[in-house]
N, C-alpha and C. Protein backbone atom coordinates (compact mmCIF):
# COMPACT_ATOMS: atom_id res chain seq x y z
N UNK A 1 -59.87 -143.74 -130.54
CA UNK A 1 -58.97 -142.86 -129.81
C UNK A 1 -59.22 -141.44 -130.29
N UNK A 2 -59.93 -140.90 -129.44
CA UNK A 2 -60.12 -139.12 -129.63
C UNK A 2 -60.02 -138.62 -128.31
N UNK A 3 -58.73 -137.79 -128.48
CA UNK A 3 -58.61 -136.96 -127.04
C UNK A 3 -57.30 -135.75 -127.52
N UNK A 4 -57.35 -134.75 -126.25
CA UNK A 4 -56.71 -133.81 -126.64
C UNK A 4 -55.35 -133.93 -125.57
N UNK A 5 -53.93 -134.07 -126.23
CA UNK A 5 -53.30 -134.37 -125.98
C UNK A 5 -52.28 -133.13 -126.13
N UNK A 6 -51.27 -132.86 -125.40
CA UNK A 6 -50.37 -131.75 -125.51
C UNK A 6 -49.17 -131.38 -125.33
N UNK A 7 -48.78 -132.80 -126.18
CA UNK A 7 -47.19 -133.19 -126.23
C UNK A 7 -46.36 -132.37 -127.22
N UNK A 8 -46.84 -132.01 -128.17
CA UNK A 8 -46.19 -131.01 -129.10
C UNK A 8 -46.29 -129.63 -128.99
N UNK A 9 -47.20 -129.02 -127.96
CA UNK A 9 -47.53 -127.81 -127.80
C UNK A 9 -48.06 -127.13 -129.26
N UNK A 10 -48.89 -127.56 -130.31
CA UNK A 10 -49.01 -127.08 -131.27
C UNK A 10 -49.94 -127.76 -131.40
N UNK A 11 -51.02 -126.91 -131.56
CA UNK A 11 -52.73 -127.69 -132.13
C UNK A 11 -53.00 -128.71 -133.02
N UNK A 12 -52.21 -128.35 -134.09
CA UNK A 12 -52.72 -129.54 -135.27
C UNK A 12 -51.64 -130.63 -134.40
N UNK A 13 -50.52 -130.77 -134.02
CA UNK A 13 -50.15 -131.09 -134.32
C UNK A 13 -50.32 -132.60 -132.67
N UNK A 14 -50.67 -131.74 -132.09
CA UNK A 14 -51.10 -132.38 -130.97
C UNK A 14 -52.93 -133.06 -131.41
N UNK A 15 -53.63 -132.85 -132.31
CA UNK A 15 -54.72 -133.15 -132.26
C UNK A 15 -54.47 -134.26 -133.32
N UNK A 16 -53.23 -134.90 -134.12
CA UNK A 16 -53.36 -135.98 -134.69
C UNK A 16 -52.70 -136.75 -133.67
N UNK A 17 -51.66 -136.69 -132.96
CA UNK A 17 -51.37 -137.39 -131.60
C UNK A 17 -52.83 -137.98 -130.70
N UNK A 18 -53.40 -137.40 -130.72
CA UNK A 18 -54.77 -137.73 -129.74
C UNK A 18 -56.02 -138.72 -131.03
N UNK A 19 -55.76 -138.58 -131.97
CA UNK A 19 -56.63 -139.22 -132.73
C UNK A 19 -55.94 -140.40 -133.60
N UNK A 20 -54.85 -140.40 -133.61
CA UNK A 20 -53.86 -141.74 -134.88
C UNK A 20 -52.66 -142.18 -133.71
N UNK A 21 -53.72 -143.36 -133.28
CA UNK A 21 -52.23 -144.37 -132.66
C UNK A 21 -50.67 -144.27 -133.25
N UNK A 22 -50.97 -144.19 -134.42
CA UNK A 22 -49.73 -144.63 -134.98
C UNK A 22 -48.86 -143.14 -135.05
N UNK A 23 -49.64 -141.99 -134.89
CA UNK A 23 -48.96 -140.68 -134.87
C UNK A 23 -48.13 -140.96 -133.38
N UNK A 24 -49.14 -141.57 -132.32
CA UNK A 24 -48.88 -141.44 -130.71
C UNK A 24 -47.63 -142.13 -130.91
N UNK A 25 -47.06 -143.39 -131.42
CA UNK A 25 -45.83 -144.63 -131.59
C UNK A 25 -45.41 -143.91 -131.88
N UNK A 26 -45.10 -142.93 -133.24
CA UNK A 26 -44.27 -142.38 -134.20
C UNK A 26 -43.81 -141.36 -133.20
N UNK A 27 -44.20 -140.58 -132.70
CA UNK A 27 -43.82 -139.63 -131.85
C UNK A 27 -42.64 -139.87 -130.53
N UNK A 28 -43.55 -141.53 -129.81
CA UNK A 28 -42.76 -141.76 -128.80
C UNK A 28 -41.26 -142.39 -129.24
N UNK A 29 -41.12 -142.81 -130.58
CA UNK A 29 -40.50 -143.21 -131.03
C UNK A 29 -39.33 -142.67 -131.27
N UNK A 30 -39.54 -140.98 -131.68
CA UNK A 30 -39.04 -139.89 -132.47
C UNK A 30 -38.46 -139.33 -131.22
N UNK A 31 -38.93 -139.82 -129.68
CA UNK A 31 -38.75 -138.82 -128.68
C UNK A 31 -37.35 -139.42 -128.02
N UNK A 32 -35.97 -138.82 -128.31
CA UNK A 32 -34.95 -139.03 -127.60
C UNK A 32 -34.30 -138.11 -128.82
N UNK A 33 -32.98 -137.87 -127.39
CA UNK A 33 -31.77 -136.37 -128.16
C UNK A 33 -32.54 -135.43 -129.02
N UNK A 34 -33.71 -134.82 -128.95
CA UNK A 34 -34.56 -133.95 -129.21
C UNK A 34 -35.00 -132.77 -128.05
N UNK A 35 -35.55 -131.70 -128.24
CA UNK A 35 -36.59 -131.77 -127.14
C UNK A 35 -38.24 -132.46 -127.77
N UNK A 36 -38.74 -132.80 -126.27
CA UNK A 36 -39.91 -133.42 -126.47
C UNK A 36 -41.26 -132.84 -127.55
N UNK A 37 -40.91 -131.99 -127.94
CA UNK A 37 -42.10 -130.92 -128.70
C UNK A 37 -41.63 -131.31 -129.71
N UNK A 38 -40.50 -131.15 -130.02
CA UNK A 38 -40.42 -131.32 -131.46
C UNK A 38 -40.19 -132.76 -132.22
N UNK A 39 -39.81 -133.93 -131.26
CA UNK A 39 -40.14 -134.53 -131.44
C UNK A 39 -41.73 -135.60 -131.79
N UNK A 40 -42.53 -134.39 -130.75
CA UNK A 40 -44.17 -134.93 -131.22
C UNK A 40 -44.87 -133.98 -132.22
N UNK A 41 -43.71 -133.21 -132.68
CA UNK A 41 -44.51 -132.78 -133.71
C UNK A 41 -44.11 -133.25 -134.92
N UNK A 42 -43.08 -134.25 -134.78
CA UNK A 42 -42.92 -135.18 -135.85
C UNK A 42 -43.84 -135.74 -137.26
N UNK A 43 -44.44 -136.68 -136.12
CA UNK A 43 -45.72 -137.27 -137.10
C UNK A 43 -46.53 -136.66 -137.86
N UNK A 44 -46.72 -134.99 -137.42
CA UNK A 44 -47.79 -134.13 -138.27
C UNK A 44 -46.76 -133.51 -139.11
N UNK A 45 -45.57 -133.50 -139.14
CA UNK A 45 -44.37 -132.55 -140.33
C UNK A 45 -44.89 -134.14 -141.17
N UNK A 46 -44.54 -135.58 -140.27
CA UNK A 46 -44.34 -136.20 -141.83
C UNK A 46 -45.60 -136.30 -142.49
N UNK A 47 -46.43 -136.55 -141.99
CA UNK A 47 -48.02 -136.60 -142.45
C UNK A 47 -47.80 -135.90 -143.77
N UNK A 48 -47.69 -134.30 -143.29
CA UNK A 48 -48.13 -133.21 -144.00
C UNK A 48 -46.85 -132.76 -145.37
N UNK A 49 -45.86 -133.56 -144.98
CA UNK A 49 -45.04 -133.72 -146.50
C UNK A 49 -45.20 -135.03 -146.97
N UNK A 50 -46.23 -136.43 -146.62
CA UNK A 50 -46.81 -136.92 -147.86
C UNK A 50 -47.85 -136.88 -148.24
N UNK A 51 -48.35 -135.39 -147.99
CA UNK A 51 -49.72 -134.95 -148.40
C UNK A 51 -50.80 -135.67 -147.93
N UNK A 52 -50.67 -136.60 -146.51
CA UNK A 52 -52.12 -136.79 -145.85
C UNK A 52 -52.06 -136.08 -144.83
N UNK A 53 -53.63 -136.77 -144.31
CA UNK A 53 -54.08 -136.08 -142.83
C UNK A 53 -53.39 -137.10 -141.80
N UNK A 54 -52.98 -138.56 -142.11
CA UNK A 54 -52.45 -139.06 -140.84
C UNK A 54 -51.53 -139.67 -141.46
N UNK A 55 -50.51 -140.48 -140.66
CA UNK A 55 -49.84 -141.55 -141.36
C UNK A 55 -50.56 -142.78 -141.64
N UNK A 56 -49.60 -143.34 -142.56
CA UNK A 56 -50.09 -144.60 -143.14
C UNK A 56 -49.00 -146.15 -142.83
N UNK A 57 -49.03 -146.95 -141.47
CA UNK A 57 -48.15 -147.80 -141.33
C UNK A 57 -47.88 -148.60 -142.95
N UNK A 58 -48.64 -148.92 -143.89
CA UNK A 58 -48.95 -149.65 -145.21
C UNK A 58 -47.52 -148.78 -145.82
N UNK A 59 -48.70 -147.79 -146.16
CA UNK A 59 -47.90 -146.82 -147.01
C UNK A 59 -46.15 -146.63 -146.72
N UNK A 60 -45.96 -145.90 -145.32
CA UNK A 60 -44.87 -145.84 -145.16
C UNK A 60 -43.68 -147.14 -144.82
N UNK A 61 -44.27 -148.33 -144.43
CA UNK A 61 -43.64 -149.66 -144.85
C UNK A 61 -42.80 -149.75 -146.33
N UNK A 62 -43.52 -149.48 -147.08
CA UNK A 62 -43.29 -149.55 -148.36
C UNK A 62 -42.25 -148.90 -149.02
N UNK A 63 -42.27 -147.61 -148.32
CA UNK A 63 -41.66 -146.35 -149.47
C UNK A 63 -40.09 -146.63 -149.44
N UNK A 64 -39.31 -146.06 -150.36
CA UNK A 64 -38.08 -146.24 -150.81
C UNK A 64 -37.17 -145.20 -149.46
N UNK A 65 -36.51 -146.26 -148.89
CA UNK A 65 -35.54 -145.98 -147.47
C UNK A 65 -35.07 -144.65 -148.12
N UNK A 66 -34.30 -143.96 -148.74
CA UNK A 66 -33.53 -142.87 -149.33
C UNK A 66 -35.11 -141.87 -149.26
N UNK A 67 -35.66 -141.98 -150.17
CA UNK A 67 -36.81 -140.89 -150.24
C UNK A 67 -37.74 -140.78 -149.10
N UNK A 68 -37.74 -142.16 -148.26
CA UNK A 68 -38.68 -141.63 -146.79
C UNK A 68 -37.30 -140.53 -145.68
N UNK A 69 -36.23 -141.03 -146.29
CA UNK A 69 -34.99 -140.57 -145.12
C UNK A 69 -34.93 -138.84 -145.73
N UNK A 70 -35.09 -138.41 -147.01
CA UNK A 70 -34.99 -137.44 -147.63
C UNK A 70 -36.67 -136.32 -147.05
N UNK A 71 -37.75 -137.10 -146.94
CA UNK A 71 -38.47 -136.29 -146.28
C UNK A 71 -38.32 -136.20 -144.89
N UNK A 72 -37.75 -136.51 -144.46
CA UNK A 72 -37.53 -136.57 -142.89
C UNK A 72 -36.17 -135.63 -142.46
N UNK A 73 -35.32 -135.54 -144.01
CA UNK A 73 -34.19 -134.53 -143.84
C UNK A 73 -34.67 -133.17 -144.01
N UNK A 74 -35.85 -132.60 -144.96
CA UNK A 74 -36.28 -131.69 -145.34
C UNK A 74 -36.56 -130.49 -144.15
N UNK A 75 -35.87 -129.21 -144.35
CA UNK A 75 -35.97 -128.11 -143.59
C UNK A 75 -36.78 -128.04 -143.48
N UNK A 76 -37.39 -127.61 -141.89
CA UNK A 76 -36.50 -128.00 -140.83
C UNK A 76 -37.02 -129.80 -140.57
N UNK A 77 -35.49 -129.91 -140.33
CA UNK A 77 -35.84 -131.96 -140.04
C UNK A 77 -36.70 -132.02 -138.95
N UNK A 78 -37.35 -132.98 -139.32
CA UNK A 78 -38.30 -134.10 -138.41
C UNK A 78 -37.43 -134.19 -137.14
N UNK A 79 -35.94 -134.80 -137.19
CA UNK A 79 -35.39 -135.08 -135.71
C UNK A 79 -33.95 -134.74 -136.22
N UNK A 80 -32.83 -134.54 -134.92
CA UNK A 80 -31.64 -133.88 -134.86
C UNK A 80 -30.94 -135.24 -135.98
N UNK A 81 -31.51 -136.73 -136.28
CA UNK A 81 -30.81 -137.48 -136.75
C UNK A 81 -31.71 -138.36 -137.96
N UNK A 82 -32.30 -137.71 -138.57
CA UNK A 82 -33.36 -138.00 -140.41
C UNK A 82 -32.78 -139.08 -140.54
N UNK A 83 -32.06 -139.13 -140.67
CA UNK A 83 -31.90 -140.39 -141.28
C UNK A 83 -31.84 -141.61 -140.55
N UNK A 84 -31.89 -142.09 -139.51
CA UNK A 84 -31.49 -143.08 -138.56
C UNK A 84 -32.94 -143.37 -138.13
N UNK A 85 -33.57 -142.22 -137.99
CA UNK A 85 -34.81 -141.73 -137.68
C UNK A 85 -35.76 -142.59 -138.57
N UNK A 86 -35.61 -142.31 -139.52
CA UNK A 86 -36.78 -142.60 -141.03
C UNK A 86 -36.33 -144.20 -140.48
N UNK A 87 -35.39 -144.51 -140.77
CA UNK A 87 -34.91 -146.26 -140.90
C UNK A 87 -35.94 -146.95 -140.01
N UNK A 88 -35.91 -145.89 -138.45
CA UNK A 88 -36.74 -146.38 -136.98
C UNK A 88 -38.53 -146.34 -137.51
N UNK A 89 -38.29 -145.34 -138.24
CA UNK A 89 -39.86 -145.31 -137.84
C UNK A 89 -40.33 -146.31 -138.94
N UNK A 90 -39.64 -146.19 -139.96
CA UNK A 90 -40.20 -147.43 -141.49
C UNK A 90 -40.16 -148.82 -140.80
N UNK A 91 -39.18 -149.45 -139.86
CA UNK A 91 -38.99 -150.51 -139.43
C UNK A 91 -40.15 -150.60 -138.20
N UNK A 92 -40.42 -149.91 -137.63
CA UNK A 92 -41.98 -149.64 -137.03
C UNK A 92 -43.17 -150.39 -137.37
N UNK A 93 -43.24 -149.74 -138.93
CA UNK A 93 -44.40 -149.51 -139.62
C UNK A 93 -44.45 -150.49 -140.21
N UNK A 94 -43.43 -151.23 -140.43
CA UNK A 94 -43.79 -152.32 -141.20
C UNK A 94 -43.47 -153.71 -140.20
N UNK A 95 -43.06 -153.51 -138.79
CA UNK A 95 -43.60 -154.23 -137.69
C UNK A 95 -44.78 -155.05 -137.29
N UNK A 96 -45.58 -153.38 -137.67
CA UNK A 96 -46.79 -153.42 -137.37
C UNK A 96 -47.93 -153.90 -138.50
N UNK A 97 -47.24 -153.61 -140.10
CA UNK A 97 -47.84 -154.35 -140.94
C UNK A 97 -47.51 -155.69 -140.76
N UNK A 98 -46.41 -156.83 -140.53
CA UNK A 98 -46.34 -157.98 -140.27
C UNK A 98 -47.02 -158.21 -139.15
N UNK A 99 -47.42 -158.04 -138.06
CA UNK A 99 -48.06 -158.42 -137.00
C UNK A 99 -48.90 -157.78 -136.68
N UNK A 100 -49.88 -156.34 -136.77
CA UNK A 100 -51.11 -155.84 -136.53
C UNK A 100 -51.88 -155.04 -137.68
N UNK A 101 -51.64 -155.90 -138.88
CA UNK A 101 -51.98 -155.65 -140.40
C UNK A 101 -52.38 -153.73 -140.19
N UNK A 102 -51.01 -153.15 -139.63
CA UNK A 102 -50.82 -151.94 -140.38
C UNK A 102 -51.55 -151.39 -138.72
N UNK A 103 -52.64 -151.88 -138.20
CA UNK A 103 -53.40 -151.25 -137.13
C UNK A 103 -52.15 -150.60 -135.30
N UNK A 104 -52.35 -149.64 -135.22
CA UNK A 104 -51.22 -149.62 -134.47
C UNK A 104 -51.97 -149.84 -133.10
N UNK A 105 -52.87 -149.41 -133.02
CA UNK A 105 -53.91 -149.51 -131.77
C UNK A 105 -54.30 -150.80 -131.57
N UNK A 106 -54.50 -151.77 -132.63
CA UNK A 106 -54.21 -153.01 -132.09
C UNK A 106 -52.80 -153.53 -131.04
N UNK A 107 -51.96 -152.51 -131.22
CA UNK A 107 -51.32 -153.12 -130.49
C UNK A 107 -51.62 -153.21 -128.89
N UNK A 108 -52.59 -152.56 -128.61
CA UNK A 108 -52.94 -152.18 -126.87
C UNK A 108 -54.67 -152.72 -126.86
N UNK A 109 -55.03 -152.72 -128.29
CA UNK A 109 -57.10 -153.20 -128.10
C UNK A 109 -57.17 -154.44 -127.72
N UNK A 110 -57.80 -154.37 -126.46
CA UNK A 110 -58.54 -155.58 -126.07
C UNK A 110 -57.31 -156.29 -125.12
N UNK A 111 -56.29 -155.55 -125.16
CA UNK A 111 -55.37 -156.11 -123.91
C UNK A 111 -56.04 -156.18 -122.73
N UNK A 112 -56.00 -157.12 -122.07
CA UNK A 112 -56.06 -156.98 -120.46
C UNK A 112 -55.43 -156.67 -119.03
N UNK A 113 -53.95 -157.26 -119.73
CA UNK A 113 -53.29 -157.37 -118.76
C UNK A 113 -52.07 -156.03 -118.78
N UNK A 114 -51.81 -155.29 -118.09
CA UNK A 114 -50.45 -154.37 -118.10
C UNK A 114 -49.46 -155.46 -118.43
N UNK A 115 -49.00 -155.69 -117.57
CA UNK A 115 -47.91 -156.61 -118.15
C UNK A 115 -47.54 -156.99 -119.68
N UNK A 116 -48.73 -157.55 -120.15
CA UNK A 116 -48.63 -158.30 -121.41
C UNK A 116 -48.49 -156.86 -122.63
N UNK A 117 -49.27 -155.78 -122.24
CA UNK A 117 -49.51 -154.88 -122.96
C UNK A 117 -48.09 -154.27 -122.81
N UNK A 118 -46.91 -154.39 -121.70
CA UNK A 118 -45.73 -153.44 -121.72
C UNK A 118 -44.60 -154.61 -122.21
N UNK A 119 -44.97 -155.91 -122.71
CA UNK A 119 -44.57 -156.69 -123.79
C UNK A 119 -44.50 -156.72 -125.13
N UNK A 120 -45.92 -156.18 -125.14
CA UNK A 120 -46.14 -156.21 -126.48
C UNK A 120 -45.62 -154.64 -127.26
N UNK A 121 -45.28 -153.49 -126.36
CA UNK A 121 -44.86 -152.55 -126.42
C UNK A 121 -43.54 -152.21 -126.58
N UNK A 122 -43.00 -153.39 -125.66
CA UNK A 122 -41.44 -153.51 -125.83
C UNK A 122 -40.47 -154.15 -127.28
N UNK A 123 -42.04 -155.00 -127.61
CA UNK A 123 -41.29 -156.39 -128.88
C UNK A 123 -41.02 -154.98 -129.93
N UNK A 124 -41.91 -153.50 -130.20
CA UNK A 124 -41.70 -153.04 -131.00
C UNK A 124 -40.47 -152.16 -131.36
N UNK A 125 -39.97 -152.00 -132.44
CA UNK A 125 -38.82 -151.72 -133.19
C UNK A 125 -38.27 -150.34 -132.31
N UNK A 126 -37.77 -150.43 -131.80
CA UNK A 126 -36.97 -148.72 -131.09
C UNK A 126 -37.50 -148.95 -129.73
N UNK A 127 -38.00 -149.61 -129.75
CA UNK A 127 -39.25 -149.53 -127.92
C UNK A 127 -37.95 -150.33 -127.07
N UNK A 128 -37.36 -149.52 -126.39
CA UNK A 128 -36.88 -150.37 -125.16
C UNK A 128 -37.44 -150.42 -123.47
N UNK A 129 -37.21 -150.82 -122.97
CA UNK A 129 -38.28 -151.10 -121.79
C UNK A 129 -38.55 -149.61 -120.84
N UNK A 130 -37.57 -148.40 -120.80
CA UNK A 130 -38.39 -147.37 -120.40
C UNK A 130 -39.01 -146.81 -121.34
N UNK A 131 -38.77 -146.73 -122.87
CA UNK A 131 -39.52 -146.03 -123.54
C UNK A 131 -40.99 -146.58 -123.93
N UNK A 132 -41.34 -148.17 -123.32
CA UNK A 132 -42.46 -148.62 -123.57
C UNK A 132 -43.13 -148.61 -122.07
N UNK A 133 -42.68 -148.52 -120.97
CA UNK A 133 -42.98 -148.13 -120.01
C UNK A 133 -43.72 -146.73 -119.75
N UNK A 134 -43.07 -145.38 -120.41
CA UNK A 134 -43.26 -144.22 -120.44
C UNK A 134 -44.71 -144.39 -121.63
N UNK A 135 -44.85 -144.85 -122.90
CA UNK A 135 -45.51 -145.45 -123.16
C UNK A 135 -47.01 -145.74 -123.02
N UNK A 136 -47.01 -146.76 -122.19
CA UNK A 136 -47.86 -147.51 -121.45
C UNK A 136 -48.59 -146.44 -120.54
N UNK A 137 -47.60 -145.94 -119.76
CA UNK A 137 -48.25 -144.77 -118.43
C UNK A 137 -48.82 -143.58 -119.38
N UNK A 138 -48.65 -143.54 -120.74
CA UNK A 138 -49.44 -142.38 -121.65
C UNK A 138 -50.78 -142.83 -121.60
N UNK A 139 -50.56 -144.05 -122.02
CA UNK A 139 -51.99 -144.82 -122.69
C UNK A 139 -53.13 -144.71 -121.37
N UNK A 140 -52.03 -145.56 -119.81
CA UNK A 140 -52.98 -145.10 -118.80
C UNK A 140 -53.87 -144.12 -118.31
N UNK A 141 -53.01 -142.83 -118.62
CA UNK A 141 -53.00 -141.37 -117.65
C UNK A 141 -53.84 -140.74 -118.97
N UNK A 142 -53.86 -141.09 -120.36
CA UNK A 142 -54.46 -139.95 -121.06
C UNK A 142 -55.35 -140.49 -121.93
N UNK A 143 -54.97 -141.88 -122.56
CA UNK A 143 -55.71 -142.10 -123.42
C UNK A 143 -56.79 -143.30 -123.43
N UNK A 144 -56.87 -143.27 -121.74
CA UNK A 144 -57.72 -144.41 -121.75
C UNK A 144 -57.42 -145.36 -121.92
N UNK A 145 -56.84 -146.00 -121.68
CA UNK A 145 -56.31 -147.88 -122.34
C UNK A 145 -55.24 -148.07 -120.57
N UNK A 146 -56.65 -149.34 -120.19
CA UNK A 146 -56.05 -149.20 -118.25
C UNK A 146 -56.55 -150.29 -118.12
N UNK A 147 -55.61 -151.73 -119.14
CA UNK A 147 -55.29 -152.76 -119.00
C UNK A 147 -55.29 -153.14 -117.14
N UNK A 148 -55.63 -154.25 -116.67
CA UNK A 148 -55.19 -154.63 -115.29
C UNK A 148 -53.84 -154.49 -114.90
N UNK A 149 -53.41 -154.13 -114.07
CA UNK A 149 -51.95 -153.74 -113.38
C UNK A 149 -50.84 -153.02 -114.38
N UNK A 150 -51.53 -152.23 -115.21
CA UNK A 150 -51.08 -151.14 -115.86
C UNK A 150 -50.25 -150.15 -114.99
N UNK A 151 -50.43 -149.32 -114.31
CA UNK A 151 -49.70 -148.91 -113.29
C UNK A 151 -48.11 -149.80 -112.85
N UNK A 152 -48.65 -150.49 -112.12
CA UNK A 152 -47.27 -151.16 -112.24
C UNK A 152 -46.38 -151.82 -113.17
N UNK A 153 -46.87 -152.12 -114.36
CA UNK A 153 -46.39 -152.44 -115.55
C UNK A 153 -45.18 -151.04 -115.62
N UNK A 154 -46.03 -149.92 -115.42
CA UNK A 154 -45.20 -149.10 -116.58
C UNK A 154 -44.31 -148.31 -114.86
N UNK A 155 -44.04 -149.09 -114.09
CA UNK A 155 -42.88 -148.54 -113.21
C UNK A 155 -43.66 -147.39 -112.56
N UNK A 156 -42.11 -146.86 -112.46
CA UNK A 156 -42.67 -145.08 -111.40
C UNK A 156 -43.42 -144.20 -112.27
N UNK A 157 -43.27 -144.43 -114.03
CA UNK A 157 -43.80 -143.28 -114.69
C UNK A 157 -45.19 -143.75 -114.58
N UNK A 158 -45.71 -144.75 -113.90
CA UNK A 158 -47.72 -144.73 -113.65
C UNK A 158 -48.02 -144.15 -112.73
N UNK A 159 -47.02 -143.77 -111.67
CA UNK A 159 -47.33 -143.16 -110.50
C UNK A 159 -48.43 -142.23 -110.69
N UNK A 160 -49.21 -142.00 -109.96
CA UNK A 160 -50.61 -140.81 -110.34
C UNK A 160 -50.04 -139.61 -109.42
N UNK A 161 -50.49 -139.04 -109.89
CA UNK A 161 -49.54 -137.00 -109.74
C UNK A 161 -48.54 -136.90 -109.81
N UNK A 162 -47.42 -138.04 -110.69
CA UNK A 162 -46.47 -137.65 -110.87
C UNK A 162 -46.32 -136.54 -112.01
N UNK A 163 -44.71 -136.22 -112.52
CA UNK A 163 -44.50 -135.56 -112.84
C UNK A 163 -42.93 -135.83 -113.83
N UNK A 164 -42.92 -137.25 -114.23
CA UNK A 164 -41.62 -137.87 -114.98
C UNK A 164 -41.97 -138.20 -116.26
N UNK A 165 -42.72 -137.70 -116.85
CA UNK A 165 -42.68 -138.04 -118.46
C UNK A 165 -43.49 -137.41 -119.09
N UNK A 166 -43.64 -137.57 -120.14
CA UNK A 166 -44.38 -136.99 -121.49
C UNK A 166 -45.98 -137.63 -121.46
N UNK A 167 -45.78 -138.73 -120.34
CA UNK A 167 -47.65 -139.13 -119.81
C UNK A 167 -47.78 -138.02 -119.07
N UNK A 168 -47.28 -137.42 -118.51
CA UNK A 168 -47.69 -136.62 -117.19
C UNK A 168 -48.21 -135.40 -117.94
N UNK A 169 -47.59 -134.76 -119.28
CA UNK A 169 -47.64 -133.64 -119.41
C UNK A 169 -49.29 -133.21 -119.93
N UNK A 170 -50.00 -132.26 -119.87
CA UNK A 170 -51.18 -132.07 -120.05
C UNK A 170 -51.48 -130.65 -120.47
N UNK A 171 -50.22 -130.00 -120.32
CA UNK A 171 -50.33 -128.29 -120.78
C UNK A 171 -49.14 -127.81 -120.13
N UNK A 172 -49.00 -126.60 -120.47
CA UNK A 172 -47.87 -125.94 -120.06
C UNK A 172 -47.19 -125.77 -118.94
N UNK A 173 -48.31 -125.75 -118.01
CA UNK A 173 -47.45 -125.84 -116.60
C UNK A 173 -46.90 -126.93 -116.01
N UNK A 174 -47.93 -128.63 -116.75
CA UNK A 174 -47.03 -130.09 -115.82
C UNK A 174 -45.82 -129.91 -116.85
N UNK A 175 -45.77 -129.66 -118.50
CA UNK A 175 -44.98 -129.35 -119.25
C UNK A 175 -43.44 -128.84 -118.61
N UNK A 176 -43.44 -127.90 -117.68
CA UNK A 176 -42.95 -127.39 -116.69
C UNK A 176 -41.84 -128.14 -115.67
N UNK A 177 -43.20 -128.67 -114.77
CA UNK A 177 -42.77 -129.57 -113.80
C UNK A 177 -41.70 -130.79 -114.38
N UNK A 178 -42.16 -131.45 -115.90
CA UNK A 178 -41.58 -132.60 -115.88
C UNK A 178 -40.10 -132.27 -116.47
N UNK A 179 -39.82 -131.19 -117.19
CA UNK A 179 -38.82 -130.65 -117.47
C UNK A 179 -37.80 -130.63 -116.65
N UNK A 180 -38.36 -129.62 -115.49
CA UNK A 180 -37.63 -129.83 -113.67
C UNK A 180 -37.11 -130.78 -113.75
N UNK A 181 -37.87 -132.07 -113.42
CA UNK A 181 -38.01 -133.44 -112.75
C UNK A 181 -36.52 -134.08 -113.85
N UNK A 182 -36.76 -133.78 -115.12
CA UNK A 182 -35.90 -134.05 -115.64
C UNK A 182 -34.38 -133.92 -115.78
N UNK A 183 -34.53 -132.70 -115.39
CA UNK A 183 -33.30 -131.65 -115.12
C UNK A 183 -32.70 -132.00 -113.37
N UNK A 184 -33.34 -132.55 -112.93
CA UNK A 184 -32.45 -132.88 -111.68
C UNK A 184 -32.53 -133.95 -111.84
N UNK A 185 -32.95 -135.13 -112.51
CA UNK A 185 -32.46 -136.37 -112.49
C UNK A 185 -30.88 -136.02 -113.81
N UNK A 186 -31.12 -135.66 -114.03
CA UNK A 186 -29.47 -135.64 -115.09
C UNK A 186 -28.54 -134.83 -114.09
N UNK A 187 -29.16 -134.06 -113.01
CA UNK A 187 -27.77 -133.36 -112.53
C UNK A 187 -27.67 -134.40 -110.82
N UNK A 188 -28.54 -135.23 -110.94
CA UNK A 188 -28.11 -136.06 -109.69
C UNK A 188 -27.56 -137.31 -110.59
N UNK A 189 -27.63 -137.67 -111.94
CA UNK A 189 -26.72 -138.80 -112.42
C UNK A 189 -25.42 -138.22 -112.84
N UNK A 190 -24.94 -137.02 -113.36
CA UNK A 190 -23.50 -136.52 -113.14
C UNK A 190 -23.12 -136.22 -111.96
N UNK A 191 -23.87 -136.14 -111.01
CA UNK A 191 -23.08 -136.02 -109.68
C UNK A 191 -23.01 -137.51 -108.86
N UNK A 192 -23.58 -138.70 -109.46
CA UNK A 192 -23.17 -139.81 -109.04
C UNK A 192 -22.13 -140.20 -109.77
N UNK A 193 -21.77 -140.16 -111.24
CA UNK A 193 -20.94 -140.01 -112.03
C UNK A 193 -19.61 -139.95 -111.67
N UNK A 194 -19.45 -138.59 -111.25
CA UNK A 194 -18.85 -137.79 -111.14
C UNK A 194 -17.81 -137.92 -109.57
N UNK A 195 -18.77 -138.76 -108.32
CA UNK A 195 -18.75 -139.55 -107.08
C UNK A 195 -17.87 -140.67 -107.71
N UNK A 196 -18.75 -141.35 -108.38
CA UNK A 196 -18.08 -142.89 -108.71
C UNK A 196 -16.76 -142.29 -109.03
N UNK A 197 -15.77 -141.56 -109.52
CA UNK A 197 -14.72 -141.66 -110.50
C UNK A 197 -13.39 -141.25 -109.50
């Protein structure tokens, strides 16, 4: 996996996203009650306060819950909630050490099927079925990994020229669009809301 990806809007920080599966999980992982940038620039803050170049599913399995939650609190935090956060991503990582000995890209190599691949996306720790959906339509639209009936696996966000997720985004301007897209789906669910009551 080498590609240039531009979910964090920040070079380094987008160029370990495009090269460490496990940065790409950690990120999608990290991505809710945030905005989306700073949530993918997650993985390269934690990287770079335990002094590597990528993460380590092994490593961070391991480390002591309080001191992984304490780098993740460190100004400015990783996410609006460090600590809940660290718990998600350690329980991740060591997911993936019990079942893809630490490899996170195993979790999608050599899949065939969409389906099975937005299963195996879902079994993981924080992954609920749109966030492994949204997911999946990354892996499709950017990073190459276009399992059979991938597209429909991952719902409306495989749609091609859409414009609903953090797969879609590619630079500043779909960056843009999906923001929009976002912003009127929250003001057409308070105004159904808002109908219903």
């Amino acid at each position: 996996m080498d590609v240039t990806l531009h979910l964090a809007q920040d070079p380094e920080a987008d160029a370990l996203l495009g090269r460490s599966p496990l940065a790409a999980l950690t990120g999608m992982l990290l991505d809710q009650q945030v905005p989306m940038e700073w949530a993918f620039k997650g993985p390269a803050t934690i990287a770079r306060r335990m002094g590597a170049e990528d993460l380590d599913a092994h490593e961070i399995a391991v480390m002591d819950p309080e001191a992984f939650a304490a780098l993740l609190s460190e100004k400015p935090a990783v996410h609006r909630y460090p600590g809940s956060m660290a718990k998600r991503v350690q329980q991740l990582c060591q997911y993936l050490v019990e079942h893809y000995d630490g490899d996170a890209e195993l979790v999608w190599k050599g899949v065939t099927d969409g389906k099975e691949l937005l299963k195996r996306l879902q079994d993981l720790p924080g992954f609920g079925k749109q966030k492994a959906q949204i997911f999946l339509a990354l892996l499709g639209k950017q990073l190459g990994v276009a399992p059979t009936g991938w597209r429909e696996a991952a719902g409306a966000y495989g749609e091609a020229k859409s414009f609903r997720s953090v797969a879609d985004i590619t630079g500043p301007e779909s960056l843009a669009k999906v923001r929009s897209h976002k912003q009127e789906m929250k003001a057409a669910a308070r105004a159904a809301k808002a109908a219903g009551k």
